[in-house]
N, C-alpha and C. Protein backbone atom coordinates (compact mmCIF):
# COMPACT_ATOMS: atom_id res chain seq x y z
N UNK A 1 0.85 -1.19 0.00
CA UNK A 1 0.00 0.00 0.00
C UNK A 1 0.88 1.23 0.00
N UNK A 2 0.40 2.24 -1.10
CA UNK A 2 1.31 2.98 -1.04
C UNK A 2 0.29 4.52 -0.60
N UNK A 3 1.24 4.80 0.72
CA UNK A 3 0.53 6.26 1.57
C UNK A 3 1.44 6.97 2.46
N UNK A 4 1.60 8.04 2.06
CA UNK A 4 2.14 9.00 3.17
C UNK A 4 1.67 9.97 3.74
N UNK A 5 1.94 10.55 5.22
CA UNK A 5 1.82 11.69 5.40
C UNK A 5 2.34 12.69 5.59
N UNK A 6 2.43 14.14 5.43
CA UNK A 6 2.74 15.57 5.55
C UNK A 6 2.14 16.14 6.42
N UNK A 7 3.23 16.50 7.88
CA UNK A 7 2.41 17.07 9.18
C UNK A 7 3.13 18.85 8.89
N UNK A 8 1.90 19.32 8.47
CA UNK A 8 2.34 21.00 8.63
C UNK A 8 2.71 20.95 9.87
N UNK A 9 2.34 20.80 11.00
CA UNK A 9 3.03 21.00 12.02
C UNK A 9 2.45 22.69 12.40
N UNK A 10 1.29 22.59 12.19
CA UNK A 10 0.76 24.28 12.84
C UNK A 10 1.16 24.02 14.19
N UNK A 11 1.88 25.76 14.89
CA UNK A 11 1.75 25.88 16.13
C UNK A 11 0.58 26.56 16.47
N UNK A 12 -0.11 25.71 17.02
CA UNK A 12 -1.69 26.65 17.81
C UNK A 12 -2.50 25.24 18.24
N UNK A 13 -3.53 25.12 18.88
CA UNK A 13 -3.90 24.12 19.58
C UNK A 13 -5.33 23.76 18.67
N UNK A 14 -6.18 24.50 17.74
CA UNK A 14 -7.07 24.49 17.48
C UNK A 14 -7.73 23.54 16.67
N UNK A 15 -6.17 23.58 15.50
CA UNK A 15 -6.11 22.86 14.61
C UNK A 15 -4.44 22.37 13.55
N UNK A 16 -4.40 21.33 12.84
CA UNK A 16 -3.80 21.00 12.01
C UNK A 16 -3.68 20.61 10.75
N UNK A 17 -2.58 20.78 9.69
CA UNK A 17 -2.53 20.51 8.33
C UNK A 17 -2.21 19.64 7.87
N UNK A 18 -2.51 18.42 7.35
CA UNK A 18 -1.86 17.00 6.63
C UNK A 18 -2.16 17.07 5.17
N UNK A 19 -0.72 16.62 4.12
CA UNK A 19 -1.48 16.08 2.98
C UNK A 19 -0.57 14.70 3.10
N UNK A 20 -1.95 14.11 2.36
CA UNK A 20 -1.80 12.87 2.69
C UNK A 20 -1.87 11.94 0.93
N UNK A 21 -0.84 11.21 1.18
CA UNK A 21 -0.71 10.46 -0.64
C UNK A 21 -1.48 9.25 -0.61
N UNK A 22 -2.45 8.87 -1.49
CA UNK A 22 -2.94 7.38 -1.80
C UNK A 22 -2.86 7.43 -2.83
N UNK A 23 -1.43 6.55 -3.23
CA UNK A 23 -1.42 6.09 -4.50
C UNK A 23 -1.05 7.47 -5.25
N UNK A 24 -1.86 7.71 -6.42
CA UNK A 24 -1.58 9.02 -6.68
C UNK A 24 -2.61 10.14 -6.58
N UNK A 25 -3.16 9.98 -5.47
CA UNK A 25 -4.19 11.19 -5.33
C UNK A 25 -3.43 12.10 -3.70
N UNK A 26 -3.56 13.11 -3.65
CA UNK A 26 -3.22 13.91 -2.63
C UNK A 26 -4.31 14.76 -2.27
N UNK A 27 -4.66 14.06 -0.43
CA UNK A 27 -5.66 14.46 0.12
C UNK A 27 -5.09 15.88 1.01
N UNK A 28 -5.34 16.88 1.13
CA UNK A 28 -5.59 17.93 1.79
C UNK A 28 -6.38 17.74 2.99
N UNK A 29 -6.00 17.68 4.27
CA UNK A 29 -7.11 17.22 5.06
C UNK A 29 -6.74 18.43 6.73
N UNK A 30 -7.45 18.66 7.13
CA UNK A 30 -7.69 19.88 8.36
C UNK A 30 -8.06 18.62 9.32
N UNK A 31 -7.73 19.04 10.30
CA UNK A 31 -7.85 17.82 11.71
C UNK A 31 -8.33 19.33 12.66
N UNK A 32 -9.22 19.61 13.53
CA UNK A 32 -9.74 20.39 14.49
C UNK A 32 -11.10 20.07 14.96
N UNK A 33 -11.03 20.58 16.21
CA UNK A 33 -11.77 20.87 16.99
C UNK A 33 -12.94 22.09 17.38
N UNK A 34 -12.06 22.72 16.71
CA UNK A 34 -13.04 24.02 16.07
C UNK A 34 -13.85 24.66 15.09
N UNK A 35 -15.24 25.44 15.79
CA UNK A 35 -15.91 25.08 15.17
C UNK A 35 -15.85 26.62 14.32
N UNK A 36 -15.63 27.36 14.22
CA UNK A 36 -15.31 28.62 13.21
C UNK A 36 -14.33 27.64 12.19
N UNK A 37 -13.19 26.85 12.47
CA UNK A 37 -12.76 25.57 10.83
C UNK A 37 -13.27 24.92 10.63
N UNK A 38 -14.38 24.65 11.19
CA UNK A 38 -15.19 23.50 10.40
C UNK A 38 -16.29 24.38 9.60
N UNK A 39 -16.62 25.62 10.21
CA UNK A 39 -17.66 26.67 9.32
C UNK A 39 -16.87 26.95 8.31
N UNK A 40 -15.47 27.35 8.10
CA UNK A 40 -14.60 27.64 7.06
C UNK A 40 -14.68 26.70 6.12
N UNK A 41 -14.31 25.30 6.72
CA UNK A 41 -14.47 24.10 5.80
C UNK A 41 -15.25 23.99 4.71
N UNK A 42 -17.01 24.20 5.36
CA UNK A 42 -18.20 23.57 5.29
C UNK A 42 -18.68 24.47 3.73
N UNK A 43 -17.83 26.33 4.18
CA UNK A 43 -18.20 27.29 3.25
C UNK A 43 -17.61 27.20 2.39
N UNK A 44 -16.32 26.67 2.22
CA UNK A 44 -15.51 26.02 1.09
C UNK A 44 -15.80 25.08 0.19
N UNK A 45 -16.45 24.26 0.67
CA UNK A 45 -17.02 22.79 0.17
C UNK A 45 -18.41 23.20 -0.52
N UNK A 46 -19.36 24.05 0.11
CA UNK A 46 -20.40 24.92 -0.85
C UNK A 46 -19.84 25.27 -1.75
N UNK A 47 -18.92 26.50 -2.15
CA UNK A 47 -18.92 26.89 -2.83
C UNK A 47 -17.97 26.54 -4.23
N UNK A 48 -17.38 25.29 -3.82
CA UNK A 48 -16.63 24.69 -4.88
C UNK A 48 -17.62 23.15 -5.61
N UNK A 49 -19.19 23.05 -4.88
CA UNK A 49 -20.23 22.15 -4.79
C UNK A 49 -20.39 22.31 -6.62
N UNK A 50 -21.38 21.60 -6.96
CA UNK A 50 -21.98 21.68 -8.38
C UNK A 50 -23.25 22.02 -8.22
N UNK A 51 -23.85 23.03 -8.67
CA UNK A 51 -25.30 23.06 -8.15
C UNK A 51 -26.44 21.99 -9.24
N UNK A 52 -25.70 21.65 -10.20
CA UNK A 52 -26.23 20.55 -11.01
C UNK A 52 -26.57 18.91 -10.63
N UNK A 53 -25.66 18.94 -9.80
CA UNK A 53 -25.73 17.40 -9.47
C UNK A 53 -25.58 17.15 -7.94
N UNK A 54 -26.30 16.38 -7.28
CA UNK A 54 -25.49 16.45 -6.00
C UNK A 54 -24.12 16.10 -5.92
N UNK A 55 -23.24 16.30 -4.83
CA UNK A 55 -22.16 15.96 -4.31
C UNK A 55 -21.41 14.83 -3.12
N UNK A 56 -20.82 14.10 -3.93
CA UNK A 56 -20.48 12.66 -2.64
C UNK A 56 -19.96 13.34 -2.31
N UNK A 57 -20.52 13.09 -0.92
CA UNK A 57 -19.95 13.08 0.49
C UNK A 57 -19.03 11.75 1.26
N UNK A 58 -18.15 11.38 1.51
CA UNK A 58 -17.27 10.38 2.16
C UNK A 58 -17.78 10.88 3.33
N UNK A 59 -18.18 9.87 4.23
CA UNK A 59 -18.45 9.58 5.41
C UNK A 59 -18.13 8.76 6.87
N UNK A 60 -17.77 9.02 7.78
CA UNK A 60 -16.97 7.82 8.54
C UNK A 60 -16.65 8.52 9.69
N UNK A 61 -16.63 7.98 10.88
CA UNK A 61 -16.71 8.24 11.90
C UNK A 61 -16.21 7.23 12.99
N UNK A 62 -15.47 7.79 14.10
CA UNK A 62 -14.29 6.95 15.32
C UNK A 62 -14.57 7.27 16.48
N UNK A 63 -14.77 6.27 16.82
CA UNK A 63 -14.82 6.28 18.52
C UNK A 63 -14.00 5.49 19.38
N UNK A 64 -13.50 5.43 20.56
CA UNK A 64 -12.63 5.42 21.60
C UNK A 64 -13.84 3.97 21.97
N UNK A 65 -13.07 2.55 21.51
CA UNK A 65 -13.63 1.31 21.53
C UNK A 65 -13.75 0.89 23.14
N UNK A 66 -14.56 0.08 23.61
CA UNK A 66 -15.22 -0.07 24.91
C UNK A 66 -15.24 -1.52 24.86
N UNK A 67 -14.64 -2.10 25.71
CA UNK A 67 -14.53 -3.98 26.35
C UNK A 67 -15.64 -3.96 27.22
N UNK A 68 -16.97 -3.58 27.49
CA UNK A 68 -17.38 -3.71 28.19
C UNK A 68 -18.73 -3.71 27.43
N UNK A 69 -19.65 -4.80 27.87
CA UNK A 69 -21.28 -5.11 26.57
C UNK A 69 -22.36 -3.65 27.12
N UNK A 70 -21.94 -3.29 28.34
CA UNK A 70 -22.88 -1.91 29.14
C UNK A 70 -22.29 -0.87 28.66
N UNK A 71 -21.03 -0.90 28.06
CA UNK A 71 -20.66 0.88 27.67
C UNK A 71 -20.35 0.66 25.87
N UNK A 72 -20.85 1.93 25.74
CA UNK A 72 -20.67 2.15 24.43
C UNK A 72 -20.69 4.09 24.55
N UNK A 73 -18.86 4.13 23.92
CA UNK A 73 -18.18 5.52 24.09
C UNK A 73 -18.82 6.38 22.58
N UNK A 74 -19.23 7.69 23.03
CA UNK A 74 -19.32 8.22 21.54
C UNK A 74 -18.35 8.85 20.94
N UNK A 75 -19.14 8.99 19.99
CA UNK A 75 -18.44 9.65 18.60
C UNK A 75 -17.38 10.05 18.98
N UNK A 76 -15.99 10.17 18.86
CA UNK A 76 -14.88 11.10 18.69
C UNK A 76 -14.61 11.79 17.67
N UNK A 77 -14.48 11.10 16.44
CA UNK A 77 -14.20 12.22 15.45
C UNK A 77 -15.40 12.19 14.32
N UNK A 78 -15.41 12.29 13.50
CA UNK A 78 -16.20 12.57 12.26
C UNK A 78 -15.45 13.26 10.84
N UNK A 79 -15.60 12.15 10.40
CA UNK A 79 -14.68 12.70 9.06
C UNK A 79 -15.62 12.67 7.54
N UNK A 80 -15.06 14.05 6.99
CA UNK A 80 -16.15 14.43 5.77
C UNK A 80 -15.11 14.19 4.76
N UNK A 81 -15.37 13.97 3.51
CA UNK A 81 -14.21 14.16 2.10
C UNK A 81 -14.89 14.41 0.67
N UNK A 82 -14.87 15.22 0.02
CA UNK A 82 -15.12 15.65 -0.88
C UNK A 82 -14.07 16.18 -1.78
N UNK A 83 -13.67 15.16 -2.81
CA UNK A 83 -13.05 15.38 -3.97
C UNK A 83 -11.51 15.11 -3.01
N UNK A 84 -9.88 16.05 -2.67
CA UNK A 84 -9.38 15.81 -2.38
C UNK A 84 -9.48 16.77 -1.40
N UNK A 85 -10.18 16.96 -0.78
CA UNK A 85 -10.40 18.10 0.79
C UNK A 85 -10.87 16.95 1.59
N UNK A 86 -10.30 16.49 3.00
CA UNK A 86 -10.62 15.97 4.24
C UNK A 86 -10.88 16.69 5.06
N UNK A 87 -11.98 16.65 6.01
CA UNK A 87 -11.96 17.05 7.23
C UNK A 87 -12.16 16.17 8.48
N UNK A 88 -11.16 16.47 9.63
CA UNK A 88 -11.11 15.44 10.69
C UNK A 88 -11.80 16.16 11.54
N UNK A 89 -13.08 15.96 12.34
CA UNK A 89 -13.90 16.97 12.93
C UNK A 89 -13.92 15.94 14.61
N UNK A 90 -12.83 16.83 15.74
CA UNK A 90 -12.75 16.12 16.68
C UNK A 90 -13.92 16.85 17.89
N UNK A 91 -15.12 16.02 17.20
CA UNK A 91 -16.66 16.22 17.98
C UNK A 91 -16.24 16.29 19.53
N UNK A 92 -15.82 15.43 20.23
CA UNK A 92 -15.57 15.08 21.58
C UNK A 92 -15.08 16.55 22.43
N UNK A 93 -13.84 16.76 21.48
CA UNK A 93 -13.17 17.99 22.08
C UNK A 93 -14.08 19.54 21.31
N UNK A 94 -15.27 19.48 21.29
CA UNK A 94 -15.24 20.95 20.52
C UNK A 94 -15.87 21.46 21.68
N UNK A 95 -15.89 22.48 21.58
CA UNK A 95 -16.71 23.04 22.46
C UNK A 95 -18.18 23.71 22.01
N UNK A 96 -18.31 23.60 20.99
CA UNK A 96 -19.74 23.65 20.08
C UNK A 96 -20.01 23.37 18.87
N UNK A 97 -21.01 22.95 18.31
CA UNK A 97 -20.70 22.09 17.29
C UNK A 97 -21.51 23.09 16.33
N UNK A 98 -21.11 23.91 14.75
CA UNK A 98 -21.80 25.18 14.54
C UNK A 98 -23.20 24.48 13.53
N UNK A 99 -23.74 25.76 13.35
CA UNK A 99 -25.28 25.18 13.01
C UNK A 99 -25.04 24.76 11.54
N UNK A 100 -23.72 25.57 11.05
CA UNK A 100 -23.56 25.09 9.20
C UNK A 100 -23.47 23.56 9.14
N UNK A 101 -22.56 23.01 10.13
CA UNK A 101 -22.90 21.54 9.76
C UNK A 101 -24.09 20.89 10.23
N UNK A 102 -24.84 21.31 11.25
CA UNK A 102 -26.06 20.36 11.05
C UNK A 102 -27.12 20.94 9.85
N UNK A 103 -26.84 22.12 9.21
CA UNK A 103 -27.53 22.70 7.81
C UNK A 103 -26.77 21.66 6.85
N UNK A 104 -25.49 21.54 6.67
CA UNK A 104 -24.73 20.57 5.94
C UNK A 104 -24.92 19.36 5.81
N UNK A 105 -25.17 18.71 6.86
CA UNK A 105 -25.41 16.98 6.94
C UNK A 105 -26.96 16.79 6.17
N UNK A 106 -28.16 17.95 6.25
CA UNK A 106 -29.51 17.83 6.30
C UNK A 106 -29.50 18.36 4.56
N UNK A 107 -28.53 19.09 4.18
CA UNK A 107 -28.44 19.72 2.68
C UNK A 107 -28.95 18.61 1.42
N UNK A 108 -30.16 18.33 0.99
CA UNK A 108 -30.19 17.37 -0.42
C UNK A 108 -29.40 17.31 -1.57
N UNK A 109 -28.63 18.54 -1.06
CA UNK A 109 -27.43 18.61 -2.58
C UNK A 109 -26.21 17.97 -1.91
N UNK A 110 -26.07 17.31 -0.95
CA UNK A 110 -25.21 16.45 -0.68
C UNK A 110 -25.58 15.48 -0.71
N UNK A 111 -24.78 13.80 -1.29
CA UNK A 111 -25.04 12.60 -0.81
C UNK A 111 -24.04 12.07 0.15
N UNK A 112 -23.85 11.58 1.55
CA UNK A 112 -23.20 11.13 2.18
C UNK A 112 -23.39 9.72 2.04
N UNK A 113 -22.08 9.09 1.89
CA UNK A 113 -21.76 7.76 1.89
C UNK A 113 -20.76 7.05 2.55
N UNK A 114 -21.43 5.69 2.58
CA UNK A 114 -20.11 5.10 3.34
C UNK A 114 -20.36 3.64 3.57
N UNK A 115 -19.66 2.65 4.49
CA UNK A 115 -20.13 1.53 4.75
C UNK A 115 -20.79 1.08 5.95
N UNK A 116 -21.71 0.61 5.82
CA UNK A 116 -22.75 0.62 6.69
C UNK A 116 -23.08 2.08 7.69
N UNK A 117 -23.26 2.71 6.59
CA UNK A 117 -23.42 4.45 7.31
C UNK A 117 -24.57 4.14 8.19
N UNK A 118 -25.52 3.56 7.85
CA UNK A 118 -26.76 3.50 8.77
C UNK A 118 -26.50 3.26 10.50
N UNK A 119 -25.52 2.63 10.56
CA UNK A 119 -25.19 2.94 11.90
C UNK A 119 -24.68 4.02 12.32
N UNK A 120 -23.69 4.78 11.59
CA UNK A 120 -23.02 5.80 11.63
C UNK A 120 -23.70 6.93 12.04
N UNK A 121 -24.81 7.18 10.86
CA UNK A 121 -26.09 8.00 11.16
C UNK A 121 -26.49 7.86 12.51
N UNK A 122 -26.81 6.83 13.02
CA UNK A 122 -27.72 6.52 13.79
C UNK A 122 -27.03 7.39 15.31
N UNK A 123 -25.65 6.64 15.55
CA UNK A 123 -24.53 7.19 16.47
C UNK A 123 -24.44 8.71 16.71
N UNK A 124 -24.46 9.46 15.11
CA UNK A 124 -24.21 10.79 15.33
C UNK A 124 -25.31 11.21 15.72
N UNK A 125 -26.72 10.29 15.81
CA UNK A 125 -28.32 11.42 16.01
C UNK A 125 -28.26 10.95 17.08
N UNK A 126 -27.79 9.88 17.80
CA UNK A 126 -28.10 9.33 19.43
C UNK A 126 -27.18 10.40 19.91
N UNK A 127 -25.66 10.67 19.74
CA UNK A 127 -24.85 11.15 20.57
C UNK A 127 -24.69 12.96 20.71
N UNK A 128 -24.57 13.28 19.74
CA UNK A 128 -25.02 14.86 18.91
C UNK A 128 -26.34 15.37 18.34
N UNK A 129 -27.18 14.67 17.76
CA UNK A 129 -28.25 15.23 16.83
C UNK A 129 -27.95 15.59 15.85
N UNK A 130 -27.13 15.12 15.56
CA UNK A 130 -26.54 15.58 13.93
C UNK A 130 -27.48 14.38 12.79
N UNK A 131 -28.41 14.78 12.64
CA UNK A 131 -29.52 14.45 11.09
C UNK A 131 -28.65 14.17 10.43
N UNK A 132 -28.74 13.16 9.36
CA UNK A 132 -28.10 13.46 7.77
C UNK A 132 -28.80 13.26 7.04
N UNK A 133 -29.33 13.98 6.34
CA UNK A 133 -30.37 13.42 5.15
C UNK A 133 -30.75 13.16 3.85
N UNK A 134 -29.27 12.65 3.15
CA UNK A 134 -29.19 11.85 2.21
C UNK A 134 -28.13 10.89 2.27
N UNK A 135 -28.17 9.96 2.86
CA UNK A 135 -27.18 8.57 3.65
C UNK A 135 -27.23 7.46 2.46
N UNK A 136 -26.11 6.88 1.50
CA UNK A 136 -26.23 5.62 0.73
C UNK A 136 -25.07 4.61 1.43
N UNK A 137 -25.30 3.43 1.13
CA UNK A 137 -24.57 2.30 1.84
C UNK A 137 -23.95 1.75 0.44
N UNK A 138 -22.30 1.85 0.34
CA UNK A 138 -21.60 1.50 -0.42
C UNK A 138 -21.98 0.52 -0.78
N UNK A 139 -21.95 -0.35 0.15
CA UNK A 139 -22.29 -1.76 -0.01
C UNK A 139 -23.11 -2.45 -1.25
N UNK A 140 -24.28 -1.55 -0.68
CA UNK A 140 -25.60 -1.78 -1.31
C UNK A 140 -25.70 -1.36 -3.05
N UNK A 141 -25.19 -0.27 -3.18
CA UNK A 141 -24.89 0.27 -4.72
C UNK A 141 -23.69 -0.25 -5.17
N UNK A 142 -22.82 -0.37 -4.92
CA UNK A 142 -22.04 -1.75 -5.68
C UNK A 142 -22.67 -2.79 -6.21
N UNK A 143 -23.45 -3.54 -5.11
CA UNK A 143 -23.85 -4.67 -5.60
C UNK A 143 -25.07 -4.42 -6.90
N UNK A 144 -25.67 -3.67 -6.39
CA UNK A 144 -26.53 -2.92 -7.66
C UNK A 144 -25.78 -2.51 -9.04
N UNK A 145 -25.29 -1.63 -8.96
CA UNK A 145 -24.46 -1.02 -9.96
C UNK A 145 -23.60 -2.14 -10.56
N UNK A 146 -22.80 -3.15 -10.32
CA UNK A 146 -21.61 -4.16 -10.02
C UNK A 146 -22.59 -5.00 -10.36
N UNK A 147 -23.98 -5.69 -10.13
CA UNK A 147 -24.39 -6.75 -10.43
C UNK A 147 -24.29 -7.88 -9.58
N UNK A 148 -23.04 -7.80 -8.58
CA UNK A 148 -22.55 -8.71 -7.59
C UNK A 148 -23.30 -8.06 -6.08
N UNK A 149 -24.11 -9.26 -5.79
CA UNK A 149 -25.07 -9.53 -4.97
C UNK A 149 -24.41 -9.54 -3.57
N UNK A 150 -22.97 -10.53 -3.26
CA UNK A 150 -22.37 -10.60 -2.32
C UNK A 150 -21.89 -9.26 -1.96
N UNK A 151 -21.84 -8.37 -2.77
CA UNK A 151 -20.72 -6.88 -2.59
C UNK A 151 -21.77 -6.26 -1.41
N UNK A 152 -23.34 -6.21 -1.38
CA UNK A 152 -23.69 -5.82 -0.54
C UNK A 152 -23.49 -5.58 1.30
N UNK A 153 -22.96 -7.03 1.73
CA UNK A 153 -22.21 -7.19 2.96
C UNK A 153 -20.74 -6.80 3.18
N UNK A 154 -20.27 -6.31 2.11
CA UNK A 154 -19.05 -6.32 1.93
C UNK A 154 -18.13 -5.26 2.57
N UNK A 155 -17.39 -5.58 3.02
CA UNK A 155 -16.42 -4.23 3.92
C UNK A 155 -15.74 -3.51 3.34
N UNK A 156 -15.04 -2.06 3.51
CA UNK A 156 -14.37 -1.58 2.96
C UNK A 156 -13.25 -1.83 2.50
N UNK A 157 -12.69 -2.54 2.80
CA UNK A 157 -11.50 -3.39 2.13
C UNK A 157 -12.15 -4.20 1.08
N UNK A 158 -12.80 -4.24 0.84
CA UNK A 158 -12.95 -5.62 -0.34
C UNK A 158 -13.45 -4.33 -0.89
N UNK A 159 -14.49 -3.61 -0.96
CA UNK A 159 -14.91 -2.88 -1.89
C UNK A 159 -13.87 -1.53 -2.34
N UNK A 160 -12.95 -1.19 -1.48
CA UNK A 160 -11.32 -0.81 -1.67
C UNK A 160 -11.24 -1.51 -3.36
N UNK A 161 -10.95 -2.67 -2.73
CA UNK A 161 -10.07 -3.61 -3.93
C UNK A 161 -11.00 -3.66 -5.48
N UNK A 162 -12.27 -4.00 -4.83
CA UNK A 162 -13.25 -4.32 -6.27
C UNK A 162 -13.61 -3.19 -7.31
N UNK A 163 -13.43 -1.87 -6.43
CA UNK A 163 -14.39 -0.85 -7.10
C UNK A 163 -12.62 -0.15 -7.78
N UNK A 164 -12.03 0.56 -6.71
CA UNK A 164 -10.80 1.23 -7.12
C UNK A 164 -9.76 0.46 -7.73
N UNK A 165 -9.62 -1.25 -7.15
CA UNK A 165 -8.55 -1.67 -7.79
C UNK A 165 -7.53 -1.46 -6.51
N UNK A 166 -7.29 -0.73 -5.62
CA UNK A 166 -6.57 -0.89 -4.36
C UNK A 166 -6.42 -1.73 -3.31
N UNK A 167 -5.44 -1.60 -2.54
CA UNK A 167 -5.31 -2.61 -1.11
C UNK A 167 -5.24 -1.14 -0.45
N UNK A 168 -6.49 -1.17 0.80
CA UNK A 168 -5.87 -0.70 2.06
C UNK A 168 -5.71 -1.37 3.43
N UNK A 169 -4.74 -1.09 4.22
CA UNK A 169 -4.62 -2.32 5.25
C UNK A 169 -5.69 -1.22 6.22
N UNK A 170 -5.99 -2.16 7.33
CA UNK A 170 -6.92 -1.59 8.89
C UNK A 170 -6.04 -2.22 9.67
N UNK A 171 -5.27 -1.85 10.29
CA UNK A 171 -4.43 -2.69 11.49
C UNK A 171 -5.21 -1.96 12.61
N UNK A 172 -5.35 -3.38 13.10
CA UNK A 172 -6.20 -3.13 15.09
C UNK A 172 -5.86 -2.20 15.78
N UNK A 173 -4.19 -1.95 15.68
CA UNK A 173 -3.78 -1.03 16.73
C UNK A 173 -4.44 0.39 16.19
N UNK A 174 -4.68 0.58 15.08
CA UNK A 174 -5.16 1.83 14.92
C UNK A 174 -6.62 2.07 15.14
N UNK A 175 -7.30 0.90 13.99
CA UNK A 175 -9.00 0.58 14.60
C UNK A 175 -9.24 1.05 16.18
N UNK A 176 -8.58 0.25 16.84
CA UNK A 176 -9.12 0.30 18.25
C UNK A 176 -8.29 0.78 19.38
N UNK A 177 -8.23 2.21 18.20
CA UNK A 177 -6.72 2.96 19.67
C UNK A 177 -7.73 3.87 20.25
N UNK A 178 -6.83 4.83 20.60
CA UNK A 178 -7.52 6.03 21.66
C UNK A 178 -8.04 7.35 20.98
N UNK A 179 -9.38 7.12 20.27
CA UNK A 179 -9.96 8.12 18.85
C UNK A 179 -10.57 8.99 19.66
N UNK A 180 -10.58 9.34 21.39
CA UNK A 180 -10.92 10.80 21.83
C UNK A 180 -9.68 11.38 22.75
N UNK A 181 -8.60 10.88 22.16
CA UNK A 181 -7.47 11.48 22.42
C UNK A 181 -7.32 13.05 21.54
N UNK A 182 -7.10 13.80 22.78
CA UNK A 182 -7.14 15.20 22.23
C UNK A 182 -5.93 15.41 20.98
N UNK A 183 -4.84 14.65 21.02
CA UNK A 183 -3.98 14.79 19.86
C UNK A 183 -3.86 13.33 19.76
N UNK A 184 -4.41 13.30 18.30
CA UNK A 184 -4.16 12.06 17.80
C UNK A 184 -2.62 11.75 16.75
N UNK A 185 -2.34 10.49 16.67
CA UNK A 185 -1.15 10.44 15.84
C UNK A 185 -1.26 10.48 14.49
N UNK A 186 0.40 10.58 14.00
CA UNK A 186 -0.23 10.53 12.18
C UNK A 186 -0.73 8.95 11.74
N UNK A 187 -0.69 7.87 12.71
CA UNK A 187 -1.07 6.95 11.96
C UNK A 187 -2.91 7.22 11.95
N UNK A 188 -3.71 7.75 13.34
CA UNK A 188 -4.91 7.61 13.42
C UNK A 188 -5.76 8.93 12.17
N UNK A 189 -4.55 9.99 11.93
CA UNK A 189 -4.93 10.89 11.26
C UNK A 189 -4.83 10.37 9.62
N UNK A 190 -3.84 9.66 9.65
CA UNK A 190 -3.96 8.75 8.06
C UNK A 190 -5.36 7.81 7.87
N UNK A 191 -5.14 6.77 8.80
CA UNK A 191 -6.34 6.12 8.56
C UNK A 191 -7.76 6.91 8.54
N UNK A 192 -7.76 7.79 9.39
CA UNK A 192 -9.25 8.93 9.24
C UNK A 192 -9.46 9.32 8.29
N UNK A 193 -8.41 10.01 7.64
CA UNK A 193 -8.24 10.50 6.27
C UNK A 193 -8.94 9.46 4.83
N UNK A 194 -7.96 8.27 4.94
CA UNK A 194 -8.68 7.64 3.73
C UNK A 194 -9.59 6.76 3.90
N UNK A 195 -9.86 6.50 4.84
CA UNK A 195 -11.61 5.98 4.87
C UNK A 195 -12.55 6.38 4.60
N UNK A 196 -12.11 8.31 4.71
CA UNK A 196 -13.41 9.17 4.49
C UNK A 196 -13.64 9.28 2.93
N UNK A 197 -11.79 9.16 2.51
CA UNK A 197 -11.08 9.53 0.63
C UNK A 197 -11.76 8.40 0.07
N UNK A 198 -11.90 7.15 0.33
CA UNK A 198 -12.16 5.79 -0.05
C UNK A 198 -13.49 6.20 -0.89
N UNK A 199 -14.39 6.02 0.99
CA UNK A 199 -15.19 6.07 0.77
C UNK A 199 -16.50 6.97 -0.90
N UNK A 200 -15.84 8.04 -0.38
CA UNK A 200 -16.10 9.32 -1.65
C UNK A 200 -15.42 9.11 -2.89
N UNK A 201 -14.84 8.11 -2.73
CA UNK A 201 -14.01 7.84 -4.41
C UNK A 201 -15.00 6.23 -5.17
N UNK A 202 -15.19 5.70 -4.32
CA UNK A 202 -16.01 4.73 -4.68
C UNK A 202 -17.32 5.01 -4.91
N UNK A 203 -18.27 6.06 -3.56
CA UNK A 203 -19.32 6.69 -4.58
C UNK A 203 -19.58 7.36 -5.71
N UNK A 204 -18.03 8.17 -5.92
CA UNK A 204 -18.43 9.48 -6.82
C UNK A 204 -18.07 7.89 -8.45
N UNK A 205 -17.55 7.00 -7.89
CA UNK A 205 -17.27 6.13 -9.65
C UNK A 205 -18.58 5.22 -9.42
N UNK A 206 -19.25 4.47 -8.48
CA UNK A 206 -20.80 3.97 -9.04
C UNK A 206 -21.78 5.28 -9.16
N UNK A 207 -22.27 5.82 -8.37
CA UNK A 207 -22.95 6.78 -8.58
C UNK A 207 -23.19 7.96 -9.91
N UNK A 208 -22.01 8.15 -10.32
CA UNK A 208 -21.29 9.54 -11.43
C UNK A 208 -21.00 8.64 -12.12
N UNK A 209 -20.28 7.62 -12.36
CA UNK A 209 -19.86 6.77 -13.57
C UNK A 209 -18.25 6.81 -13.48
């Protein structure tokens, strides 16, 4: 698998800069907690939108994993991707979450996607109230689009491989590290990154063609 990352290395606590390589695409991606950069983000992503067609949305979301069948930790981050712009949105640590993104998630000129988003959804309306209201399941339009019936259950790694032609690895230690750690590492900021890139690259080729 071929991926790197680029830590701007901002000094300030609010937020940070990564570009990040898959293969040959270079993701641009903002990691913060704040919610005036995520309004910056959100107004960026409007206005570079198509007003012709909707817009995939990459979708995906991390939480700080729980050994225990009575606890279940929320949301930590939330990650958006559109085209080669990431955003790592660390929900846990914000101190308010602004009204453009719950206008954003609810927008019909967005489609948000992902794998098995329906839970995803579900997490962000139990833990935040964050609505989304146009949610597709990779899964499900592969197998549609693709013809292959099995693709529907299928995880992001296999649909990685089937749709793009890529390998991405998920190693545990990252899956199930510490995702409401106020500074996360570049490995948890890589993997955030292209799950969200994946994701939005596999809708925008069944969906768009």
């Amino acid at each position: 698998m071929t991926i790197t990352i680029t830590d701007y290395g901002l000094i300030n606590d609010t937020h940070n800069l990564f570009d990040i390589t898959f293969f040959t695409d270079q993701i641009h991606t903002l990691l913060t907690h704040s919610p005036a950069h995520v309004n910056q983000w959100l107004t960026q992503t409007r206005q570079q939108a198509n007003p012709n067609q909707p817009t995939v949305v990459g979708l995906d979301v991390e939480w700080r994993p729980s050994f225990s069948r009575n606890i279940e930790n929320p949301v930590a981050t939330l990650q958006l991707c559109v085209g080669n712009r990431c955003l790592i949105y660390q929900l846990i640590h914000t101190p308010s979450i602004p009204q453009s993104l719950f206008d954003f998630l609810k927008d019909s000129n967005f489609m948000f996607v992902g794998v098995g988003i329906a839970n995803d959804v579900e997490k962000l309306v139990y833990d935040y109230e964050l609505s989304v209201g146009r949610a597709m399941d990779l899964g499900s339009v592969a197998a549609d689009v693709m013809g292959v019936r099995e693709l529907k259950n299928a995880g992001l790694k296999e649909l990685v491989r089937r749709v793009l032609g890529r390998e991405i690895e998920k190693p545990k230690r990252v899956t199930m590290s510490r995702w409401d750690s106020m500074w996360l590492s570049l490995d948890q900021v890589q993997y955030a990154c292209v799950d969200a890139f994946v994701c939005s690259e596999i809708g925008r080729r069944l969906i768009q063609g």
